[in-house]
C-alpha atoms as a PDB file:
ATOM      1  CA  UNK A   1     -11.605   1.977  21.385  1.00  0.00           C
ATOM      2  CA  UNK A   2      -9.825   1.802  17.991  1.00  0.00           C
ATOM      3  CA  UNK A   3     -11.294   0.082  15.067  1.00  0.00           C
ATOM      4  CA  UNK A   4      -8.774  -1.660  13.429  1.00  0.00           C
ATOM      5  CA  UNK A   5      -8.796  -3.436   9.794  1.00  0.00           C
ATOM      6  CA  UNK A   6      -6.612  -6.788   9.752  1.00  0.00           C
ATOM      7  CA  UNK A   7      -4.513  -6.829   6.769  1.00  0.00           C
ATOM      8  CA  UNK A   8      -4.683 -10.754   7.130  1.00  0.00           C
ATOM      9  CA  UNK A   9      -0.604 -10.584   6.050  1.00  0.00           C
ATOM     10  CA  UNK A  10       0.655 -13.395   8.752  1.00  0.00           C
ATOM     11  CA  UNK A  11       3.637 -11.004  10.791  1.00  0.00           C
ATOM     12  CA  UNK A  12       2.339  -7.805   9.359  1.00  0.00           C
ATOM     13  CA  UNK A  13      -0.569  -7.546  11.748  1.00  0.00           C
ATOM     14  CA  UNK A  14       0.979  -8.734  14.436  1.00  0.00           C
ATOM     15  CA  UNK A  15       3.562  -5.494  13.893  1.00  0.00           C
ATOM     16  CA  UNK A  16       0.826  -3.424  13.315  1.00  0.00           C
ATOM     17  CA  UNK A  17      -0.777  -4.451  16.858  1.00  0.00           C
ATOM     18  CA  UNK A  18      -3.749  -6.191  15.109  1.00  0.00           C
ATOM     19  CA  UNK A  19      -4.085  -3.900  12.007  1.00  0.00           C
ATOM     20  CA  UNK A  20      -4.458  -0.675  10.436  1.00  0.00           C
ATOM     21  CA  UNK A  21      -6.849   1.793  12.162  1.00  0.00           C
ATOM     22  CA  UNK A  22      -9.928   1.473  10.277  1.00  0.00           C
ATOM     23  CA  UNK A  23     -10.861   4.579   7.416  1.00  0.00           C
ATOM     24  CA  UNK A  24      -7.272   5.443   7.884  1.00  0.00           C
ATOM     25  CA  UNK A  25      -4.533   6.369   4.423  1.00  0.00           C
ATOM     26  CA  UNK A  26      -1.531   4.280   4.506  1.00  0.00           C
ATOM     27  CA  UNK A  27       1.611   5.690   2.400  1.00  0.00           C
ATOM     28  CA  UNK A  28       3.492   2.416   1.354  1.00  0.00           C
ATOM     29  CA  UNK A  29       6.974   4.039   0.434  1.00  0.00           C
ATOM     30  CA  UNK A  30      10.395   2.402  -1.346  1.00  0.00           C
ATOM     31  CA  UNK A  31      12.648   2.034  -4.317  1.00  0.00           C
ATOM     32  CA  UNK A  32      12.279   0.242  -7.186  1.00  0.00           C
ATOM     33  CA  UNK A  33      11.862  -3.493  -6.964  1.00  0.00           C
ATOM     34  CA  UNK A  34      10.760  -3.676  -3.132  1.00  0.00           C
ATOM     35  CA  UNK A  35       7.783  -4.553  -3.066  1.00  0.00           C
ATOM     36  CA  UNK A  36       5.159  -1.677  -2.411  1.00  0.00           C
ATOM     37  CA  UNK A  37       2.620  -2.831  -5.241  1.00  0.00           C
ATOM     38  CA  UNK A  38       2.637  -6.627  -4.010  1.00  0.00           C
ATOM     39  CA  UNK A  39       1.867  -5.318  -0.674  1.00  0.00           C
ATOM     40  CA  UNK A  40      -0.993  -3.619  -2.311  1.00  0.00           C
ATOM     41  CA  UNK A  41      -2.222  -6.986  -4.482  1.00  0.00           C
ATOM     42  CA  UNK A  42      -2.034  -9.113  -0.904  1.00  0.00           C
ATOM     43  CA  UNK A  43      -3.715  -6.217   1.565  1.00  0.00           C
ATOM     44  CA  UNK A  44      -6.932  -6.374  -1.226  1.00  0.00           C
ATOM     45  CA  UNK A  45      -6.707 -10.471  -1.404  1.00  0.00           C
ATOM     46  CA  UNK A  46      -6.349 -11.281   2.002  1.00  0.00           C
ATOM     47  CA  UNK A  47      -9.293  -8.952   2.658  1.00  0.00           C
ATOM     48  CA  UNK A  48     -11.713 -10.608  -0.273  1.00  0.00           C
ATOM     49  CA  UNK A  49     -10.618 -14.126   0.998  1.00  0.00           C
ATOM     50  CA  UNK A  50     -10.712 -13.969   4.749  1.00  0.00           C
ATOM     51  CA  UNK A  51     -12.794 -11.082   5.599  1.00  0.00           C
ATOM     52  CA  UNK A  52     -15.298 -11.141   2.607  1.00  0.00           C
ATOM     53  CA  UNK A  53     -14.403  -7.134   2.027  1.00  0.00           C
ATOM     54  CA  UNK A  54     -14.668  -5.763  -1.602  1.00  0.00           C
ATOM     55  CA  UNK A  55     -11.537  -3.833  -2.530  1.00  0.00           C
ATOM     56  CA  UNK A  56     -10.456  -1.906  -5.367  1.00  0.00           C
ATOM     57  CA  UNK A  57      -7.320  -1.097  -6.877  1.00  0.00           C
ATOM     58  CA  UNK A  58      -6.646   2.078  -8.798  1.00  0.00           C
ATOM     59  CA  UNK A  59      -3.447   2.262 -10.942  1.00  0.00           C
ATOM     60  CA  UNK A  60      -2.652   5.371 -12.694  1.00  0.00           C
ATOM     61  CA  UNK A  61      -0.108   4.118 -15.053  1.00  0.00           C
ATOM     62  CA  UNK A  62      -0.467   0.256 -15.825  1.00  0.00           C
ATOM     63  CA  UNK A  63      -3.719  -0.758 -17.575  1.00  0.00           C
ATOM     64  CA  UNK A  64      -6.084  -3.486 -15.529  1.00  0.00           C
ATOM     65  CA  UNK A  65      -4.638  -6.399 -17.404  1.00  0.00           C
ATOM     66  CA  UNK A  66      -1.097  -5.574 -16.360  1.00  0.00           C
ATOM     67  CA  UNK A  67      -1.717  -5.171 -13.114  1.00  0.00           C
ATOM     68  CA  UNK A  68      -3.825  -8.714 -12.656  1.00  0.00           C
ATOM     69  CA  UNK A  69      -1.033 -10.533 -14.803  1.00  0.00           C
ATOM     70  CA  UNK A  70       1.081  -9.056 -12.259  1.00  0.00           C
ATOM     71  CA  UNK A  71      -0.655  -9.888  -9.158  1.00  0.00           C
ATOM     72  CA  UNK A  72      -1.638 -13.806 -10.961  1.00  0.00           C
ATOM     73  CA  UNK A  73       2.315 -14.340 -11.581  1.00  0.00           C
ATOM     74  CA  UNK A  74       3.732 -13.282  -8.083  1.00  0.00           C
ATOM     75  CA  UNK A  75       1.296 -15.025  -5.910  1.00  0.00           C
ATOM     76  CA  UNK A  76       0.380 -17.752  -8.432  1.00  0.00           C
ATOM     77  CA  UNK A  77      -1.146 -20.107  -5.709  1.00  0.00           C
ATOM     78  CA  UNK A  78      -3.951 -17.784  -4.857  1.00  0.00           C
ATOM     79  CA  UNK A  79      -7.441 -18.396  -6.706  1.00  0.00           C
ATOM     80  CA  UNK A  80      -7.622 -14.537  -8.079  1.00  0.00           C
ATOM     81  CA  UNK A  81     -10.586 -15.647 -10.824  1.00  0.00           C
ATOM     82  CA  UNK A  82     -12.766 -16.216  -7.819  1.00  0.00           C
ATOM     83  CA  UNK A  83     -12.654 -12.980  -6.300  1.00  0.00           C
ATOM     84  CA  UNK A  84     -12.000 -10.712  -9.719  1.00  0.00           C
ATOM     85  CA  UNK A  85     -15.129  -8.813 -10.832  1.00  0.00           C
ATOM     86  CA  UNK A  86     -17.217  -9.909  -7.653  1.00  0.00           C
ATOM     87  CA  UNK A  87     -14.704  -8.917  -4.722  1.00  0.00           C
ATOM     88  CA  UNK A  88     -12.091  -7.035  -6.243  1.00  0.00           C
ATOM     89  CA  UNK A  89     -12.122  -4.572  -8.904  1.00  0.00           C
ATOM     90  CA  UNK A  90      -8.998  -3.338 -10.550  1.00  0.00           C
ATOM     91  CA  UNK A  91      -9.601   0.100 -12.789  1.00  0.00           C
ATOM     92  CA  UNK A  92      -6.988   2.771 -14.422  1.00  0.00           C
ATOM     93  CA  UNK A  93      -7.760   6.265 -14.111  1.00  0.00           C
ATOM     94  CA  UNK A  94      -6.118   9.157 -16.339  1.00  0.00           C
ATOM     95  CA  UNK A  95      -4.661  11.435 -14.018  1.00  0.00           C
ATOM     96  CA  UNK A  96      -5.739  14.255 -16.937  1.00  0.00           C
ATOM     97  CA  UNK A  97      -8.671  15.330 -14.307  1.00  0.00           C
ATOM     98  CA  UNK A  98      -7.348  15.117 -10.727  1.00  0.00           C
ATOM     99  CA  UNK A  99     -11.219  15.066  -9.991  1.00  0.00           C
ATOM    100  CA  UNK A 100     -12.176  11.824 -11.771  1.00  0.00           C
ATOM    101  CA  UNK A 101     -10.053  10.005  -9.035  1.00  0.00           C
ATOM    102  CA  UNK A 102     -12.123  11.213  -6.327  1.00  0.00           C
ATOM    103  CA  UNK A 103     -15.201  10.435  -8.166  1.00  0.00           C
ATOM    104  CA  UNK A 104     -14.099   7.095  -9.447  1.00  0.00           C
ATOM    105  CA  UNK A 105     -13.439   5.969  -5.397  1.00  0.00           C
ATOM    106  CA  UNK A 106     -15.841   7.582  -3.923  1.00  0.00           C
ATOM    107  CA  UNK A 107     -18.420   5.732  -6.142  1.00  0.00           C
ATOM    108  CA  UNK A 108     -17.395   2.223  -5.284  1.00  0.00           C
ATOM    109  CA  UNK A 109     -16.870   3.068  -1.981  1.00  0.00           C
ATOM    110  CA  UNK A 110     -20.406   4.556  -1.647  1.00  0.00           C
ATOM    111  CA  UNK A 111     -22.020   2.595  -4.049  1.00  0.00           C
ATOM    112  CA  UNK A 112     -20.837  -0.856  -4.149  1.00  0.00           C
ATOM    113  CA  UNK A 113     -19.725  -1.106  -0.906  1.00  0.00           C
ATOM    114  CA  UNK A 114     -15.802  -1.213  -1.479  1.00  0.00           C
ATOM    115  CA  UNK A 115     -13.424  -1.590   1.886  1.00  0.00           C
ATOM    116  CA  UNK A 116     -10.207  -1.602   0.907  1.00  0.00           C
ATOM    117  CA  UNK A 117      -8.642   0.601  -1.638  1.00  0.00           C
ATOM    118  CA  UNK A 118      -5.246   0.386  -3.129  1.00  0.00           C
ATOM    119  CA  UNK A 119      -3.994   3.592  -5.365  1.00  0.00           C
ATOM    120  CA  UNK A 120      -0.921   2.959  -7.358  1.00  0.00           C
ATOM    121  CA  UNK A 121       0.917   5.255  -7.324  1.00  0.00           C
ATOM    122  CA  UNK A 122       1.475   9.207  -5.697  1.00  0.00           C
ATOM    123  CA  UNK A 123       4.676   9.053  -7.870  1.00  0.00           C
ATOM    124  CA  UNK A 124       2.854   9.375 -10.988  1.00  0.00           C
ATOM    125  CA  UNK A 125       0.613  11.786  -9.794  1.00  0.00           C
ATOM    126  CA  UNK A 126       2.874  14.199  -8.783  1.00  0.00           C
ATOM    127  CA  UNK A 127       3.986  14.433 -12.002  1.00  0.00           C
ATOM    128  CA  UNK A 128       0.866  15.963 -13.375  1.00  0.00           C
ATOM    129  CA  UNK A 129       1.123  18.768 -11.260  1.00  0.00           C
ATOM    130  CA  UNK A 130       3.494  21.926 -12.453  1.00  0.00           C
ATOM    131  CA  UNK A 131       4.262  23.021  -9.361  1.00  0.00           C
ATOM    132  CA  UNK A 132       4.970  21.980  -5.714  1.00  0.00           C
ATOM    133  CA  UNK A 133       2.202  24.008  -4.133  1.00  0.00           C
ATOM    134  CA  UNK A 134      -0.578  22.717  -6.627  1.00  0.00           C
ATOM    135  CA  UNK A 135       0.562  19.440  -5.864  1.00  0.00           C
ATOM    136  CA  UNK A 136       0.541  19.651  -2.021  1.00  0.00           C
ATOM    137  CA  UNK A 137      -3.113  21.294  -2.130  1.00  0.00           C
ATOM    138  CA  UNK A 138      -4.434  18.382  -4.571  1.00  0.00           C
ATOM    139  CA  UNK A 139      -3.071  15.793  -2.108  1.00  0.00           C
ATOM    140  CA  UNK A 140      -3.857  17.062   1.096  1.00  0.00           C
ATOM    141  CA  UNK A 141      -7.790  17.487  -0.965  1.00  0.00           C
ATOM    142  CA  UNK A 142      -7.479  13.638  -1.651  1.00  0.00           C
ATOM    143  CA  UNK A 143      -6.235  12.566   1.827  1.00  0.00           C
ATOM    144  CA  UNK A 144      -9.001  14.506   3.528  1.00  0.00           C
ATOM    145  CA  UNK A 145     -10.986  13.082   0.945  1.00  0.00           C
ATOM    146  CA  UNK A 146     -10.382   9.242   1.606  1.00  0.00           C
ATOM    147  CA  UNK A 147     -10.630  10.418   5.226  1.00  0.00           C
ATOM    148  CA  UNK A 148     -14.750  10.695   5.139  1.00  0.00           C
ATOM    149  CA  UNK A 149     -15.039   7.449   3.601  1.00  0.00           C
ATOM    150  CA  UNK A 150     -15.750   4.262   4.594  1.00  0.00           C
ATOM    151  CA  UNK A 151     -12.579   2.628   3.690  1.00  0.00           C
ATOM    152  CA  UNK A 152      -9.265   1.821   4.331  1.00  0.00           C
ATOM    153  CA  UNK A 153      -7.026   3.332   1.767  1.00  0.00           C
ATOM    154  CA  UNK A 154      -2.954   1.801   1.106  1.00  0.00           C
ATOM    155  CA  UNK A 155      -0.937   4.223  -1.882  1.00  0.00           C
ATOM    156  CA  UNK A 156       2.082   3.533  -2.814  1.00  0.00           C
ATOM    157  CA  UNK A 157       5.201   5.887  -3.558  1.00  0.00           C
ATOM    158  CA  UNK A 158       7.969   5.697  -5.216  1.00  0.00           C
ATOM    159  CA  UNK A 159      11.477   6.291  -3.800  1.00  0.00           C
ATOM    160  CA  UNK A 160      14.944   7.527  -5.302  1.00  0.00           C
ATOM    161  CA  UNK A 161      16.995   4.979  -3.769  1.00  0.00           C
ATOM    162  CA  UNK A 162      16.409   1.206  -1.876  1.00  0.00           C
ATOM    163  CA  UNK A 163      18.771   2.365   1.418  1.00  0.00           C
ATOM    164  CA  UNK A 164      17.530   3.223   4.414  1.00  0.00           C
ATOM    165  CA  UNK A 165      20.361   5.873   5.192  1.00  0.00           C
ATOM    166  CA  UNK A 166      20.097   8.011   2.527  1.00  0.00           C
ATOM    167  CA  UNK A 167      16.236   8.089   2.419  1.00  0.00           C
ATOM    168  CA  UNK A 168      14.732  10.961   2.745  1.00  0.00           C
ATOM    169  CA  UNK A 169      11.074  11.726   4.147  1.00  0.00           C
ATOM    170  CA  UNK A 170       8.900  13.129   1.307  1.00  0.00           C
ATOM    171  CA  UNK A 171       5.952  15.265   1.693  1.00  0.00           C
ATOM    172  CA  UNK A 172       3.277  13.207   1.482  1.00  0.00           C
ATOM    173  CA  UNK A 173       4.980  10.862   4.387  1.00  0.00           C
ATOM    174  CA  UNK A 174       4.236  14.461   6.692  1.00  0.00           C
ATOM    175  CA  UNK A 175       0.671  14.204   5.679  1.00  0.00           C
ATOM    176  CA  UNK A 176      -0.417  10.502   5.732  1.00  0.00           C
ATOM    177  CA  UNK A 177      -2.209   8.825   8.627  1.00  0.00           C
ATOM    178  CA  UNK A 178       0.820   5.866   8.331  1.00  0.00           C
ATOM    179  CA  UNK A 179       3.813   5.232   6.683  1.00  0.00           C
ATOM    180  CA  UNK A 180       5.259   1.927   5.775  1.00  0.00           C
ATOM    181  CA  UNK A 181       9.013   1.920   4.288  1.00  0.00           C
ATOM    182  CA  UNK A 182      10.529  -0.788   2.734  1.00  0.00           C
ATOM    183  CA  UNK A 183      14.332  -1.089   1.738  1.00  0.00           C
ATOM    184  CA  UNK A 184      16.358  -3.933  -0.418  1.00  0.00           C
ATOM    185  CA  UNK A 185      19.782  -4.706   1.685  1.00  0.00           C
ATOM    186  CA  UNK A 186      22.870  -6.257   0.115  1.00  0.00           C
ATOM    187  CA  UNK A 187      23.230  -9.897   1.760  1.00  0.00           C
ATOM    188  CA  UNK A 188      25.727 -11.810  -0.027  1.00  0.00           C
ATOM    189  CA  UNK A 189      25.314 -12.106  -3.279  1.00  0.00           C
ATOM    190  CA  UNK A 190      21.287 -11.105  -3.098  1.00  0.00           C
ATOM    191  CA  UNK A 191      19.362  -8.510  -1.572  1.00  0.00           C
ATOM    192  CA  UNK A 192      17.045  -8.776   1.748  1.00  0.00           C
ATOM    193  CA  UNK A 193      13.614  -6.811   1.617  1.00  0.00           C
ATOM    194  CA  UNK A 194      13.155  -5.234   4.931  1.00  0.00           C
ATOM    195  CA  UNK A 195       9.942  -3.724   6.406  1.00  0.00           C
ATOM    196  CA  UNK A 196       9.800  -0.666   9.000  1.00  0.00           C
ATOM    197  CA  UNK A 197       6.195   0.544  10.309  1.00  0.00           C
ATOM    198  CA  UNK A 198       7.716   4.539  10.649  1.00  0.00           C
ATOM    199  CA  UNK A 199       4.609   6.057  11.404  1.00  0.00           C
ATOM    200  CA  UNK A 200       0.601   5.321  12.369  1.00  0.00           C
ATOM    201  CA  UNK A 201      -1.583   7.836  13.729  1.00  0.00           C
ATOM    202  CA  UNK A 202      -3.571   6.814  17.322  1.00  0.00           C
ATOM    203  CA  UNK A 203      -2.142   3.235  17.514  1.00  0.00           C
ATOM    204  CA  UNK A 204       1.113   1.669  19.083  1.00  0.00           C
ATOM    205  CA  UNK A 205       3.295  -0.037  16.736  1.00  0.00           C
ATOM    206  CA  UNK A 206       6.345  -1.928  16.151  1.00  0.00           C
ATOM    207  CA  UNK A 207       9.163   0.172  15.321  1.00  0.00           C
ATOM    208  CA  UNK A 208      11.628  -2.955  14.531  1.00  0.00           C
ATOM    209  CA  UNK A 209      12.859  -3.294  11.064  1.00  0.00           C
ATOM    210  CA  UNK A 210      11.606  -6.420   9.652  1.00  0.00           C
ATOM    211  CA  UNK A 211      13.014  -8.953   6.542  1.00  0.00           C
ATOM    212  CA  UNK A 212      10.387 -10.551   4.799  1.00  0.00           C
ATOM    213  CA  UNK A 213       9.880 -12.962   1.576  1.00  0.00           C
ATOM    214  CA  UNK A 214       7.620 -12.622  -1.379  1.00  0.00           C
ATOM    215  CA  UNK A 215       6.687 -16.387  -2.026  1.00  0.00           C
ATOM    216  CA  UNK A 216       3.741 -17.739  -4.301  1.00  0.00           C
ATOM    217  CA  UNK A 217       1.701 -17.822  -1.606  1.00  0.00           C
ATOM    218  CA  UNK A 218       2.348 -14.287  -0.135  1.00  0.00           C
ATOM    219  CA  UNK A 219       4.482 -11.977   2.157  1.00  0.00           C
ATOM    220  CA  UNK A 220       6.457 -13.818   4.688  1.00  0.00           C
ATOM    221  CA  UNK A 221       6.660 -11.540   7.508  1.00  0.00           C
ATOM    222  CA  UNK A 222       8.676 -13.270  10.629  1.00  0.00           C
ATOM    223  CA  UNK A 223       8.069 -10.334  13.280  1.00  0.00           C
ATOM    224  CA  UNK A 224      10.720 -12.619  15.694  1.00  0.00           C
ATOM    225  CA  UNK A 225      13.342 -12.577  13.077  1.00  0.00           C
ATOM    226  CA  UNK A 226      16.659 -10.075  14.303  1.00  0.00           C
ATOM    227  CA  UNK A 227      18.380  -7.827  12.035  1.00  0.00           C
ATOM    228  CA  UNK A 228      22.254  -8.487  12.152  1.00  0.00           C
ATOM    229  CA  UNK A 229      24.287  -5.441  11.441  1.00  0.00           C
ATOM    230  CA  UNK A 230      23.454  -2.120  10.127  1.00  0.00           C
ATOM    231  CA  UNK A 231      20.537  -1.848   7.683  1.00  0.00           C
ATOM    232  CA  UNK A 232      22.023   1.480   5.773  1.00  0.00           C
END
């Protein structure tokens, strides 16, 4: 039987069939603006506030202030000072030594007991490496990695452009146990954020592409809602 994690995202795990597969890496993928990170700040609160799981986020660019202004001002409704420091730990790590990362996670998830992880983002890491090849070998080390731990890891990645039609599957998308896109569509005079599930290892999964909301309160995933038109 699989062991699943819920995300605790109403809609999400409903999509996901319950949740993802527990110890599993998700790949959270999309342009600028759509929404991977907050995805990221909501899969580590929802698990401190319903499921009592410690999670930790690793960013690799913003420092840990940033990233909790960040997460404070988007879902501002959410009681973050209760679960900072005690349930949810948010760290930067130089990408200098590709080893500290490994270290780093593999301490609070062995150590302190951490569930969740969030790592933000493969973009930025890629850039460290010189070449293609040492950069595929470093990542497929850190996937298998994550894989013997006791946690359930979301990263995020950036994309070159917010359309589903002229997206193109990256590397790491190949690799990953799952693979969450997300996509901004014109509608009107503002743009739609739409969720598709593309891929997840061992589990059925809905393949329908999904509009959500980001409200003060978090996602707002309506699995039921229909897509009119082409999502390009």
């Amino acid at each position: 039987m699989v062991e699943r994690v819920a995300t605790g995202i109403p809609g999400l795990d409903q999509l996901l069939g319950g949740g993802f597969v527990k110890r599993r890496h998700v790949i959270v993928c999309g342009g600028p603006g759509t929404g991977k990170t907050t995805l990221g700040y909501e899969f580590l609160y929802r698990g401190a506030d319903q499921f009592n799981e410690k999670g930790l986020f690793v960013s690799l660019e913003q420092s840990p202030q940033r990233v909790v202004d960040g997460a404070k001002t988007l879902f501002s409704k959410w009681d973050w000072d209760r679960h900072l420091e005690k349930n949810i730990v948010v760290t930067r790590i130089q990408v200098d030594d590709f080893n500290i990362i490994k270290d780093v996670i593999g301490n609070y998830v062995n150590e302190q007991g951490v569930k969740r992880v969030v790592i933000d983002s493969l973009t930025l890491l890629r850039l460290f490496f010189r070449s293609d090849d040492a950069y595929r070998n470093n990542l497929y080390e850190l996937l298998a990695f994550l894989s013997e731990l006791d946690c359930t890891t979301l990263l995020t990645l950036e994309k070159s452009t917010n359309k589903r039609a002229d997206a193109k599957y990256e590397m790491e998308e190949f690799v990953a146990d799952g693979v969450i896109n997300i996509y901004l569509v014109p509608k009107e005079n503002d743009r739609l954020r739409v969720l598709e599930i593309v891929k997840m290892r061992d589990t059925n999964h809905s393949t329908k592409l999904c509009p959500f909301k980001i409200t003060p309160d978090g996602l707002m995933i309506n699995p039921d809602a229909r897509m009119f038109g082409e999502v390009d």
